[in-house]
C-alpha atoms as a PDB file:
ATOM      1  CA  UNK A   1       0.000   0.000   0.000  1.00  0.00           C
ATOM      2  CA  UNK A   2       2.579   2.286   0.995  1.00  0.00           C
ATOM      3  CA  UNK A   3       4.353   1.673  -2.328  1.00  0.00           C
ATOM      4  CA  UNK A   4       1.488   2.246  -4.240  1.00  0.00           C
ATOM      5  CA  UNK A   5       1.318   5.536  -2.711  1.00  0.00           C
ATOM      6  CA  UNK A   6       4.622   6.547  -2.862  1.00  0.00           C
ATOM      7  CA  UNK A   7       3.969   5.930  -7.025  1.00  0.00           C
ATOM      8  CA  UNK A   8       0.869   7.852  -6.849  1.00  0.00           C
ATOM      9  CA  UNK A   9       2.654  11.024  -5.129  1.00  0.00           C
ATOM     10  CA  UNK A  10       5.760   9.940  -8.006  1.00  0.00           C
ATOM     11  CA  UNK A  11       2.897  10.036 -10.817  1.00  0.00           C
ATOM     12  CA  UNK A  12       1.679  13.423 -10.020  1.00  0.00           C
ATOM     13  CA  UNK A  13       4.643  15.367  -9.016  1.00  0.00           C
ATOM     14  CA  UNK A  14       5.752  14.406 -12.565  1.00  0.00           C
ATOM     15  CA  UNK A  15       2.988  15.951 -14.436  1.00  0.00           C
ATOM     16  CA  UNK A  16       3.117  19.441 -12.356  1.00  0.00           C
ATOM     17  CA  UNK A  17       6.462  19.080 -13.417  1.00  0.00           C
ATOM     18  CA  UNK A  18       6.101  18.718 -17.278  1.00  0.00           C
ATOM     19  CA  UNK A  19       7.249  21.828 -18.953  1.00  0.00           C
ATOM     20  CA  UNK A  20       3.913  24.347 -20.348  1.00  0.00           C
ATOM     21  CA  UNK A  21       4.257  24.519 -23.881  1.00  0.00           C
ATOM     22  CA  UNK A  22       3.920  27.662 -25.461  1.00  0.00           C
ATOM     23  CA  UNK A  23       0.974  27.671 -28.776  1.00  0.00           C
ATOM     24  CA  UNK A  24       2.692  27.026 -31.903  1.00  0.00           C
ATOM     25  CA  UNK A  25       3.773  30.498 -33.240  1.00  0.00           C
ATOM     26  CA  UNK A  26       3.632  30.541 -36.842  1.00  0.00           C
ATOM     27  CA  UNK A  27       2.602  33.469 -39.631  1.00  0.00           C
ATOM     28  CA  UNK A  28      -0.975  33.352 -40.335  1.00  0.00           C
ATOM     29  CA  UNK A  29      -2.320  33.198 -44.052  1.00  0.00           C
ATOM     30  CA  UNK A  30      -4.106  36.432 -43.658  1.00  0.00           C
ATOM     31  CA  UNK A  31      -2.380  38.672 -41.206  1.00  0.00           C
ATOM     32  CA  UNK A  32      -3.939  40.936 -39.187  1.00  0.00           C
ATOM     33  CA  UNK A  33      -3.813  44.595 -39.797  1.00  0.00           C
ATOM     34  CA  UNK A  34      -4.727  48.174 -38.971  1.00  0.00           C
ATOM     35  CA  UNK A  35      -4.217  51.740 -40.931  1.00  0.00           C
ATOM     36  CA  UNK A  36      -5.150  54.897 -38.727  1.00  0.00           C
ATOM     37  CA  UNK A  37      -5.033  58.208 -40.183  1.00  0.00           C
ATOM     38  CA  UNK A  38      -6.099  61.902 -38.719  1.00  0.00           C
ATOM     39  CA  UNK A  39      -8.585  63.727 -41.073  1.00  0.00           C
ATOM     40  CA  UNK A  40      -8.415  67.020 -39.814  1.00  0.00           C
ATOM     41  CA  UNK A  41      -9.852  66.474 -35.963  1.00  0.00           C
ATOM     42  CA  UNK A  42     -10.868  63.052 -36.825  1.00  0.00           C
ATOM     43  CA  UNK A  43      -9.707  59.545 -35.952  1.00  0.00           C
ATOM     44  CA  UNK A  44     -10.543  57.131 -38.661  1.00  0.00           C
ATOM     45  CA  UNK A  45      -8.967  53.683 -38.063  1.00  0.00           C
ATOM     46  CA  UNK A  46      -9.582  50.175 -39.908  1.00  0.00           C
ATOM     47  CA  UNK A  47      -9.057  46.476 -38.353  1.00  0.00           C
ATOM     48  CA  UNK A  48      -8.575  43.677 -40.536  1.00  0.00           C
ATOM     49  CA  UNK A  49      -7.173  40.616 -41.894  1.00  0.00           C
ATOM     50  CA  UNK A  50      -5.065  41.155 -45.214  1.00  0.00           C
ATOM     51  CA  UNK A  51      -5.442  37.676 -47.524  1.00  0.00           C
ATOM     52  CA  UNK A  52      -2.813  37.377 -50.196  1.00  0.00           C
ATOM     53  CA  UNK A  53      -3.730  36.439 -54.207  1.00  0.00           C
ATOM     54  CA  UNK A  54      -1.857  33.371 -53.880  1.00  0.00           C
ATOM     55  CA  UNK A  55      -1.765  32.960 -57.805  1.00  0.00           C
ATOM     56  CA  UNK A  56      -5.730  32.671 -57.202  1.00  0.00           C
ATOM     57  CA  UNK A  57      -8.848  34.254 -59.385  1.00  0.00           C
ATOM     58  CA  UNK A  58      -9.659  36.667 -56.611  1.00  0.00           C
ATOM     59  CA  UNK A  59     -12.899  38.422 -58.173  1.00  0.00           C
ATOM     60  CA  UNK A  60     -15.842  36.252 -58.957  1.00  0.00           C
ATOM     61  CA  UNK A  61     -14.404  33.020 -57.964  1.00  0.00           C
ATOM     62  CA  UNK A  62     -12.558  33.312 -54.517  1.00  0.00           C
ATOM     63  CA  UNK A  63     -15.039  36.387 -53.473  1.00  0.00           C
ATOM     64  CA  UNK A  64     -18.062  35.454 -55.755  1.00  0.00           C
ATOM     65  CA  UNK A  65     -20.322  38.292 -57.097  1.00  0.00           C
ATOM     66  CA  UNK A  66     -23.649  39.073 -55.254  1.00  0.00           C
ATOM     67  CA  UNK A  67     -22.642  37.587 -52.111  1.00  0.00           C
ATOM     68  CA  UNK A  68     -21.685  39.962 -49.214  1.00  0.00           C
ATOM     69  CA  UNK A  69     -18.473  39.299 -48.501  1.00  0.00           C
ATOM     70  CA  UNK A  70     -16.588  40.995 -44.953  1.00  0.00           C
ATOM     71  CA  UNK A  71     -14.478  42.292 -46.914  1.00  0.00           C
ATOM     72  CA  UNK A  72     -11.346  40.626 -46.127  1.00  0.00           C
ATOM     73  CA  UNK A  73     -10.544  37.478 -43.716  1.00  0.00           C
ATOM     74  CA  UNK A  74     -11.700  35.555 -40.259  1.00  0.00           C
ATOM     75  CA  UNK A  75     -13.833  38.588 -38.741  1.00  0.00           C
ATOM     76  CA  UNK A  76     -15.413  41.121 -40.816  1.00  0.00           C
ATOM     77  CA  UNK A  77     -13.490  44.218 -41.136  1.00  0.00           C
ATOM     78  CA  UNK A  78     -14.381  47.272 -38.752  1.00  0.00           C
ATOM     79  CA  UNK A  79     -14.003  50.867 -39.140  1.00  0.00           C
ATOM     80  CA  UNK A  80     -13.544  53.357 -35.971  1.00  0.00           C
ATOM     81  CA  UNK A  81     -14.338  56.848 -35.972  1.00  0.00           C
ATOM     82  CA  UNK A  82     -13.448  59.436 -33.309  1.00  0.00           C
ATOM     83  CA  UNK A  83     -16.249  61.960 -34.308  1.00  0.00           C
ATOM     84  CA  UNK A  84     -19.012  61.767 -36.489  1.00  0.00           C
ATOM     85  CA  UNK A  85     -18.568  61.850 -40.225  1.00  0.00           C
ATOM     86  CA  UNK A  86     -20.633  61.560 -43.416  1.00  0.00           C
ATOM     87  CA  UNK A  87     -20.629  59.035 -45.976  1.00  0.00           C
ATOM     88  CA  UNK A  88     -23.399  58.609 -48.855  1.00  0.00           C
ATOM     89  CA  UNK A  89     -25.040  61.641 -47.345  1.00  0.00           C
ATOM     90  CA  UNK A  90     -25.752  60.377 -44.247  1.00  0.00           C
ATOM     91  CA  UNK A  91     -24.640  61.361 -40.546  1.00  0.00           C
ATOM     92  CA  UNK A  92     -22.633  58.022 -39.234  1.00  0.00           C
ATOM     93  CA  UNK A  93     -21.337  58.819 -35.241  1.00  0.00           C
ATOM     94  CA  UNK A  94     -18.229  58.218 -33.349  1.00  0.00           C
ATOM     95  CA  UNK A  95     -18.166  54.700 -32.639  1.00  0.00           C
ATOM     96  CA  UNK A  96     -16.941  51.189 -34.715  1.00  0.00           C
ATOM     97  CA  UNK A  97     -18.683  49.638 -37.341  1.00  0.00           C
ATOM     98  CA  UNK A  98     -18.609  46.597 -39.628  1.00  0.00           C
ATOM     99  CA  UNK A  99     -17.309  47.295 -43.105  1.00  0.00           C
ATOM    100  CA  UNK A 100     -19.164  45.190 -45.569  1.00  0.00           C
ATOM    101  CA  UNK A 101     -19.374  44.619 -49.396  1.00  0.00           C
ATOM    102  CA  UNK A 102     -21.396  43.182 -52.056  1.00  0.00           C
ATOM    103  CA  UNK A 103     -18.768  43.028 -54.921  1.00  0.00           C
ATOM    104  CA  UNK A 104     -20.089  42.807 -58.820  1.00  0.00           C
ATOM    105  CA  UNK A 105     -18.091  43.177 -61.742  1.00  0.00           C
ATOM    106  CA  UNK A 106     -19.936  46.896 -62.406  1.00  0.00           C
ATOM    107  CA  UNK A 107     -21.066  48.220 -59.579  1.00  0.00           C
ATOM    108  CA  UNK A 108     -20.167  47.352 -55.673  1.00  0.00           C
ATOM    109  CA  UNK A 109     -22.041  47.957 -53.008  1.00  0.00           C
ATOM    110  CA  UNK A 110     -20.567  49.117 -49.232  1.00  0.00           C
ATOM    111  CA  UNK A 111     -22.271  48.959 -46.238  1.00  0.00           C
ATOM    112  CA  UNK A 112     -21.595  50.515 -42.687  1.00  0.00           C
ATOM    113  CA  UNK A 113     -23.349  48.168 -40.253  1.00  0.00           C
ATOM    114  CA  UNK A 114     -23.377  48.722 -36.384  1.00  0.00           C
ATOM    115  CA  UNK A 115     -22.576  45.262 -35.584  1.00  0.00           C
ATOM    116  CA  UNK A 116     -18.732  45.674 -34.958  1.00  0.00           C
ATOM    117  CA  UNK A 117     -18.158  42.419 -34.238  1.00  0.00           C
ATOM    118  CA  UNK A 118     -19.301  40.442 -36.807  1.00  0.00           C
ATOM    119  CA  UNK A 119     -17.822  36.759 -37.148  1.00  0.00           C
ATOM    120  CA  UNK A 120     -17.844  37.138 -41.167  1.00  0.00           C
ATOM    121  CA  UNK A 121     -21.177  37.968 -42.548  1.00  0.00           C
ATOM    122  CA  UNK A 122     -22.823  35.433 -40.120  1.00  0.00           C
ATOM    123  CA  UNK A 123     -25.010  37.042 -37.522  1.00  0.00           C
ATOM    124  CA  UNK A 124     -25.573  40.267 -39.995  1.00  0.00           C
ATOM    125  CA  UNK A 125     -28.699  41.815 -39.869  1.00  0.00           C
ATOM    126  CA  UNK A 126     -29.809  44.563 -42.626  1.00  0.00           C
ATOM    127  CA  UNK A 127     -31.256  46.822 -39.786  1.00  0.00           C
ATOM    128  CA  UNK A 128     -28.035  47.585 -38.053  1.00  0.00           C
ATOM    129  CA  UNK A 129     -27.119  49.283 -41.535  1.00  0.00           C
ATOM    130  CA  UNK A 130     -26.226  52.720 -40.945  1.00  0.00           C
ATOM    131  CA  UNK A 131     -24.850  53.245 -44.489  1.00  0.00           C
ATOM    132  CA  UNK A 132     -25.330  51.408 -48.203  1.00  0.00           C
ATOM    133  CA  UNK A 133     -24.353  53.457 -50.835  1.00  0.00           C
ATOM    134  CA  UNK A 134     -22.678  52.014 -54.623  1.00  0.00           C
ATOM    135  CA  UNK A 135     -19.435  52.500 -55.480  1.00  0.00           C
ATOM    136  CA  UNK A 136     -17.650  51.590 -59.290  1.00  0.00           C
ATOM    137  CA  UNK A 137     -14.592  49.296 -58.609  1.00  0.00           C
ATOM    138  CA  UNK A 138     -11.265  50.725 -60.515  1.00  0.00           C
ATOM    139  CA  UNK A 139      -8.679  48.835 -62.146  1.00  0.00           C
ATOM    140  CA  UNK A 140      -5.417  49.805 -60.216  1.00  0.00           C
ATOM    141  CA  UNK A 141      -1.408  48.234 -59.551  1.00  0.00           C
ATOM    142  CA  UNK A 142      -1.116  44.687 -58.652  1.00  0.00           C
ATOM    143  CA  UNK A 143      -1.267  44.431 -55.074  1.00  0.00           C
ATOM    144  CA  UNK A 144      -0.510  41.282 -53.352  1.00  0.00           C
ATOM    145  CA  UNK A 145      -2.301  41.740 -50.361  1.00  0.00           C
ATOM    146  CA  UNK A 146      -5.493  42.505 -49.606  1.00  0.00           C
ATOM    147  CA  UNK A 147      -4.646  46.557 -48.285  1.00  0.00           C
ATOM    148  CA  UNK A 148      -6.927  49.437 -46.882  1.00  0.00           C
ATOM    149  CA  UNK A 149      -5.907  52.552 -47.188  1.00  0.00           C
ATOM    150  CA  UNK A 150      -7.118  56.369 -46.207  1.00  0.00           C
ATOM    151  CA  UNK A 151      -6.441  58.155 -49.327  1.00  0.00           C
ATOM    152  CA  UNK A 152      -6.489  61.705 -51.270  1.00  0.00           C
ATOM    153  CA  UNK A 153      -7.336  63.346 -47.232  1.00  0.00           C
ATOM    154  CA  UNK A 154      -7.799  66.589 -46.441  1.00  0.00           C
ATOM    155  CA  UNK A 155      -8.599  68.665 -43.599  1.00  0.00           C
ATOM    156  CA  UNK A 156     -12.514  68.143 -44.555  1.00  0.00           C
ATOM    157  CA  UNK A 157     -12.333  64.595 -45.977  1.00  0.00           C
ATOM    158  CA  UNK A 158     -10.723  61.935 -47.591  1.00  0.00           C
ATOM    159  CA  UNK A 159     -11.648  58.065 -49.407  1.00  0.00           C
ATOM    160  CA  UNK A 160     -11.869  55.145 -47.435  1.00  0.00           C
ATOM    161  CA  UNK A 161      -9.983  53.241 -50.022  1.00  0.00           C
ATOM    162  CA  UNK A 162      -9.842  49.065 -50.897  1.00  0.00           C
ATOM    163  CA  UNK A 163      -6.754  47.654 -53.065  1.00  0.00           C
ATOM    164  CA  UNK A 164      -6.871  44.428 -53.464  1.00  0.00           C
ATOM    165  CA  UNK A 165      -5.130  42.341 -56.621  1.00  0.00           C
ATOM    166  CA  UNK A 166      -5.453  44.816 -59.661  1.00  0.00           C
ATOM    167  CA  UNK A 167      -8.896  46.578 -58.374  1.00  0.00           C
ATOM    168  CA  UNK A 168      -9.616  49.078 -55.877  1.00  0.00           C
ATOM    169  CA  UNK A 169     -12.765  50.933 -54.588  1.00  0.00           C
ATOM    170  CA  UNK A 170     -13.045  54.592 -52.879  1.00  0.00           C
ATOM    171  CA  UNK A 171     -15.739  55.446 -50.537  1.00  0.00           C
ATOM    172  CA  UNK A 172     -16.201  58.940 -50.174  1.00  0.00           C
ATOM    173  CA  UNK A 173     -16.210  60.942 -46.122  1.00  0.00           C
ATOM    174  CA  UNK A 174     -16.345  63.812 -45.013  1.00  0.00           C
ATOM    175  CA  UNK A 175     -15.737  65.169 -41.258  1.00  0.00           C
ATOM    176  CA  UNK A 176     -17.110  68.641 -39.578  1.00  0.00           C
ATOM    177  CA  UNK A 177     -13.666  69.642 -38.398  1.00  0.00           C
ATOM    178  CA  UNK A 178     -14.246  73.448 -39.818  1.00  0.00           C
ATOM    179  CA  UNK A 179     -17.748  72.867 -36.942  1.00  0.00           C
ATOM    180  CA  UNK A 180     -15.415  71.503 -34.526  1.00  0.00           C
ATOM    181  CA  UNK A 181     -12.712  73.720 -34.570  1.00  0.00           C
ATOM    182  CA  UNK A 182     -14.658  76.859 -34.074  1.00  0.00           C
ATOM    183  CA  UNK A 183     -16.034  75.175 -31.521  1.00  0.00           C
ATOM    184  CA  UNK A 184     -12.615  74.231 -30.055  1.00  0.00           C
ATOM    185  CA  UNK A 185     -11.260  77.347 -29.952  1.00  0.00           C
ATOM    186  CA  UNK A 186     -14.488  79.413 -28.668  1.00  0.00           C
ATOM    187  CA  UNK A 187     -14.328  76.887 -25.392  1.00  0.00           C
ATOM    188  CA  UNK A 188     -10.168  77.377 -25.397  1.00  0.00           C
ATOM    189  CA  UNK A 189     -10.127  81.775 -25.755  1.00  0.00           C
ATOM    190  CA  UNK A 190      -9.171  83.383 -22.816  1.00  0.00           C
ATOM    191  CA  UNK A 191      -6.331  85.797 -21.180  1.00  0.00           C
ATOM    192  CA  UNK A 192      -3.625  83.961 -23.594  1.00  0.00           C
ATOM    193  CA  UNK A 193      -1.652  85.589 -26.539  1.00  0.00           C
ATOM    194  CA  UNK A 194      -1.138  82.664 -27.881  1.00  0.00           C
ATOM    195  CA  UNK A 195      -4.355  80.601 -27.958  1.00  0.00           C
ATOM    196  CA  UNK A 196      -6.160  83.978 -29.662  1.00  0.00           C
ATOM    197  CA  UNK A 197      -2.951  83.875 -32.362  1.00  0.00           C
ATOM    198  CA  UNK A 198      -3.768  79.975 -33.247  1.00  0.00           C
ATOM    199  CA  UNK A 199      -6.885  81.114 -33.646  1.00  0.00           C
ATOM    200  CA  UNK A 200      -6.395  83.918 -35.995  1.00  0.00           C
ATOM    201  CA  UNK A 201      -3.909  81.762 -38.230  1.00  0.00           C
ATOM    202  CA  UNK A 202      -6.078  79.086 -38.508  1.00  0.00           C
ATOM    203  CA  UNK A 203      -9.089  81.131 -39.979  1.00  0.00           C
ATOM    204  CA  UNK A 204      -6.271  82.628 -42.387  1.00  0.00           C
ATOM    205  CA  UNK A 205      -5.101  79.383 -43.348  1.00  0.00           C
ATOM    206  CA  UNK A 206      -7.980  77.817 -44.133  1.00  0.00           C
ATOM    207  CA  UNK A 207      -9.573  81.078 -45.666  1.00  0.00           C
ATOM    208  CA  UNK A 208     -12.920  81.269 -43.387  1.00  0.00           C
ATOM    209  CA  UNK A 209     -13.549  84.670 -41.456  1.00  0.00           C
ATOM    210  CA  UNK A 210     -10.875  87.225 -42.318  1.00  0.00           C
ATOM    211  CA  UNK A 211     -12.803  89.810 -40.309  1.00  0.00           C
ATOM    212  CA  UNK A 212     -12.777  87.228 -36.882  1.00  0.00           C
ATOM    213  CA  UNK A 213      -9.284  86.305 -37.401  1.00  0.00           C
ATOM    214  CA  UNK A 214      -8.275  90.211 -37.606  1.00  0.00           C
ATOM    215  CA  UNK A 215     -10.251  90.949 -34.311  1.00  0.00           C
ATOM    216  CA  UNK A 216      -8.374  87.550 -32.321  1.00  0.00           C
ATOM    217  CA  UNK A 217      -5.262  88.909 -33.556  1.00  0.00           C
ATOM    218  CA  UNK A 218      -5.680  92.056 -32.559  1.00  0.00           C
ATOM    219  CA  UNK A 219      -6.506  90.722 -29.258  1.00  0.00           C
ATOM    220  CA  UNK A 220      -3.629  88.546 -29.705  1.00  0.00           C
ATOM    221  CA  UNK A 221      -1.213  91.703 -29.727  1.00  0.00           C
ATOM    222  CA  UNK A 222      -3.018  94.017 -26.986  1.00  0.00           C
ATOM    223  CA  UNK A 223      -2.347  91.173 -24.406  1.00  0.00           C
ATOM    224  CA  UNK A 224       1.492  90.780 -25.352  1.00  0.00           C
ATOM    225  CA  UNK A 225       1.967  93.328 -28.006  1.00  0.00           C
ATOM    226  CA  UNK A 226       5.578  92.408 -28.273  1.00  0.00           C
ATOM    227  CA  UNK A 227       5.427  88.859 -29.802  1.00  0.00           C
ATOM    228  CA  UNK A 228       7.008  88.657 -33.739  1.00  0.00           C
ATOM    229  CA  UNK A 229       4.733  86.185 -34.789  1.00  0.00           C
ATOM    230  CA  UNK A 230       1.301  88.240 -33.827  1.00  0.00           C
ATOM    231  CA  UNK A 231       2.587  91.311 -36.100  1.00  0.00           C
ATOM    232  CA  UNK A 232       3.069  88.515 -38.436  1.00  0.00           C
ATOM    233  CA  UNK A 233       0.004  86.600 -38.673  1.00  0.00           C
ATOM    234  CA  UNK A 234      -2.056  90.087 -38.267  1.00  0.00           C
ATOM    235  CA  UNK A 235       0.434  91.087 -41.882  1.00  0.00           C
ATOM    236  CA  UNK A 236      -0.687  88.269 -43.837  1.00  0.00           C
ATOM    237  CA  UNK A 237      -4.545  88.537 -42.784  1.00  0.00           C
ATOM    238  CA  UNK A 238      -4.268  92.304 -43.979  1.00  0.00           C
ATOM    239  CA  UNK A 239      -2.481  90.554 -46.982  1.00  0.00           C
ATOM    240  CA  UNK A 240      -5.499  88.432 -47.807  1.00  0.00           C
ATOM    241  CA  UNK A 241      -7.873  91.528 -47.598  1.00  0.00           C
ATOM    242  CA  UNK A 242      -5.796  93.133 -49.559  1.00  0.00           C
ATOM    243  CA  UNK A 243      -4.757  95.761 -47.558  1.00  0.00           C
ATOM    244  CA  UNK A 244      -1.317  96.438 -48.502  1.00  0.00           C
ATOM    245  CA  UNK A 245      -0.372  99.568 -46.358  1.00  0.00           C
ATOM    246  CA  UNK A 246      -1.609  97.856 -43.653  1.00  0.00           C
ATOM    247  CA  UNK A 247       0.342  94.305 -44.189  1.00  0.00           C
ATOM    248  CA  UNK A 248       3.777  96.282 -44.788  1.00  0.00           C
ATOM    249  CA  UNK A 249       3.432  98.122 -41.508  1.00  0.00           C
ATOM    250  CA  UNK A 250       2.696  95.196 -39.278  1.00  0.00           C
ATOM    251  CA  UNK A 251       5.375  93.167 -41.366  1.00  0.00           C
ATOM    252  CA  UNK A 252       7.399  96.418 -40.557  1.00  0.00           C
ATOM    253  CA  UNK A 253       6.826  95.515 -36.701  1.00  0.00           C
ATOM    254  CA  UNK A 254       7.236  91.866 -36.995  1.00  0.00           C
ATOM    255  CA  UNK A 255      10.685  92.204 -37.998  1.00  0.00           C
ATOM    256  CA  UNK A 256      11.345  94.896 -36.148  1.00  0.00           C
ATOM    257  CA  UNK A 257      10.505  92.399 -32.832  1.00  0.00           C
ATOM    258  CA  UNK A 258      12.057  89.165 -34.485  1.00  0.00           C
ATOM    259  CA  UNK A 259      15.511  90.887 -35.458  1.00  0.00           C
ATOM    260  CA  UNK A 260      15.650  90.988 -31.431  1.00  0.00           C
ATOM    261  CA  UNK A 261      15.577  87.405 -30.516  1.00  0.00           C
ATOM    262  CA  UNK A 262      17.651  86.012 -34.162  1.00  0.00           C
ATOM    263  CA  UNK A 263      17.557  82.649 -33.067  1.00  0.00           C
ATOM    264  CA  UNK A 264      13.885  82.291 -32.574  1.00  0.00           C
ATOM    265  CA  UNK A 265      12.831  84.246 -36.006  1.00  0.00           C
ATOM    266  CA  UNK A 266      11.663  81.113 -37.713  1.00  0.00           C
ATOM    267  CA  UNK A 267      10.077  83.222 -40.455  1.00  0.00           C
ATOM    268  CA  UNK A 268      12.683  85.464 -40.820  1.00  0.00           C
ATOM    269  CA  UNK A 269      13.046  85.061 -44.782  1.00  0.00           C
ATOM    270  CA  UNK A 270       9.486  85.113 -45.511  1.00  0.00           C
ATOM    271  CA  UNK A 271       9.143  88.354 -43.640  1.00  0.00           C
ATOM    272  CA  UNK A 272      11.709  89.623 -45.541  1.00  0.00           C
ATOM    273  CA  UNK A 273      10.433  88.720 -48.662  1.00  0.00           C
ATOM    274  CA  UNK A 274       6.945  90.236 -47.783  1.00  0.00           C
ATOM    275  CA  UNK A 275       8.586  93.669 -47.428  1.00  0.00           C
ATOM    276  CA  UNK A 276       9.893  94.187 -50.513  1.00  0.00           C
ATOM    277  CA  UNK A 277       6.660  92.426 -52.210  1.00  0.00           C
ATOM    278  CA  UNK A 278       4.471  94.645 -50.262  1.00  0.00           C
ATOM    279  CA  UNK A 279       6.574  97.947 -50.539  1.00  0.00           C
ATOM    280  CA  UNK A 280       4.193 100.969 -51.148  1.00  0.00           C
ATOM    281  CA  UNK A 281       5.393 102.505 -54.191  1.00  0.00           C
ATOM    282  CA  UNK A 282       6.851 106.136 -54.184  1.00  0.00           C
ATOM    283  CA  UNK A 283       4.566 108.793 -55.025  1.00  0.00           C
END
């Protein structure tokens, strides 16, 4: 008895002792993947699998026509947005989504679902759609891998873009980032030069309310009236209004306060250049 015991205690000391195997680490056929890109003040991310050719017939055999299809491998692909944007004319709000297709050789159609964790297509249900709209596939460079891509972006916008093999689709978005940056900088103005300067320069460079962007500057300068930059933002709106007199003679002051701090002039040469563009000419 005792020596069947002792084997017993033997037994099971040797299996706590058997080494834990790590899982078998080895590249998948479809990798996963993710592109993220900023579109103006707006987070637009993509999750998915990337499936290679593999010397296959990719369109209408391997992804058939007329099926939906989740758009890549294992779990359907999902798109992330940080703020609300608009695709196909309609509102679609901060949050993940499925991105589905329904592929045919003319004409495919995309669809934003709610369901953002879709195992494939099974489980879909056509009222968690939030977006269908048609798109025409485009014959484009061999690409091995199934890719997405944010492409052609501005501040305002960009295509949510599919390259797969030698075709590729664009789906059309736009974001509200002129909305939420007015909005942005109404809750950030306050007792700082600075914020009031970004705020100026950001209506100039994107061309919106020359008028506004002369009064935050303005403001800008009466709180620290001896800051290079101001004088030089405040120049180039005048520029844009075409006010010439008054674009030399705060370009006049903006060098005037950068030629005492040389080393932090950044716009030295531009400044310079604006003088003798904007010169008045003698009488």
């Amino acid at each position: 008895m005792k020596k069947l015991f002792a084997t017993f205690i033997i037994s099971a000391g040797a299996l706590l002792v058997q080494p834990v195997f790590a899982q078998l680490d080895l590249p998948q056929p479809s990798p996963k993947a993710m592109v993220k890109q900023t579109v103006g003040l707006t987070d637009v991310t993509i999750d998915y699998s990337s499936p290679a050719v593999n010397k296959r017939v990719i369109w209408g055999d391997l992804v058939p026509y007329s099926e939906m299809w989740r758009t890549g491998a294992n779990m359907a692909s999902k798109i992330t947005f940080s703020k609300e944007v608009t695709i196909g004319g309609k509102a679609v709000a901060a949050g993940s989504y499925a991105f589905l297709t329904i592929p045919e050789k003319e004409e495919w159609t995309v669809i934003i679902n709610s369901d953002s964790e879709l195992r494939g297509t099974d489980g879909y249900s056509i009222d968690k759609d939030v977006v269908r709209l048609k798109v025409k596939p485009q014959v484009s460079p061999n690409r091995e891998r199934l890719t997405f891509l944010i492409s052609d972006f501005s501040n305002t916008g960009g295509n949510i873009s599919l390259e797969w093999e030698k075709l590729k689709i664009d789906v059309p978005f736009t974001t509200a980032t002129d909305e939420q940056a007015l909005k942005n900088i109404n809750n950030s103005l306050n007792a700082s030069w600075r914020n009031y300067t970004n705020a100026a320069n950001y209506m100039l460079t994107n061309k919106k309310d020359l008028d506004k962007a002369l009064t935050w500057i303005n403001q800008s300068i009466a709180i620290s009236p001896d800051q290079w930059y101001s004088h030089w933002i405040k120049a180039q709106i005048h520029a844009e209004k075409k006010q010439s007199k008054e674009a030399f003679a705060s370009a006049q002051k903006a060098k005037e306060l950068g030629d005492k701090n040389p080393a932090g002039f950044f716009y030295k040469e531009a400044v310079e250049k604006a003088l003798v563009d904007w010169k008045p000419a003698k009488k």
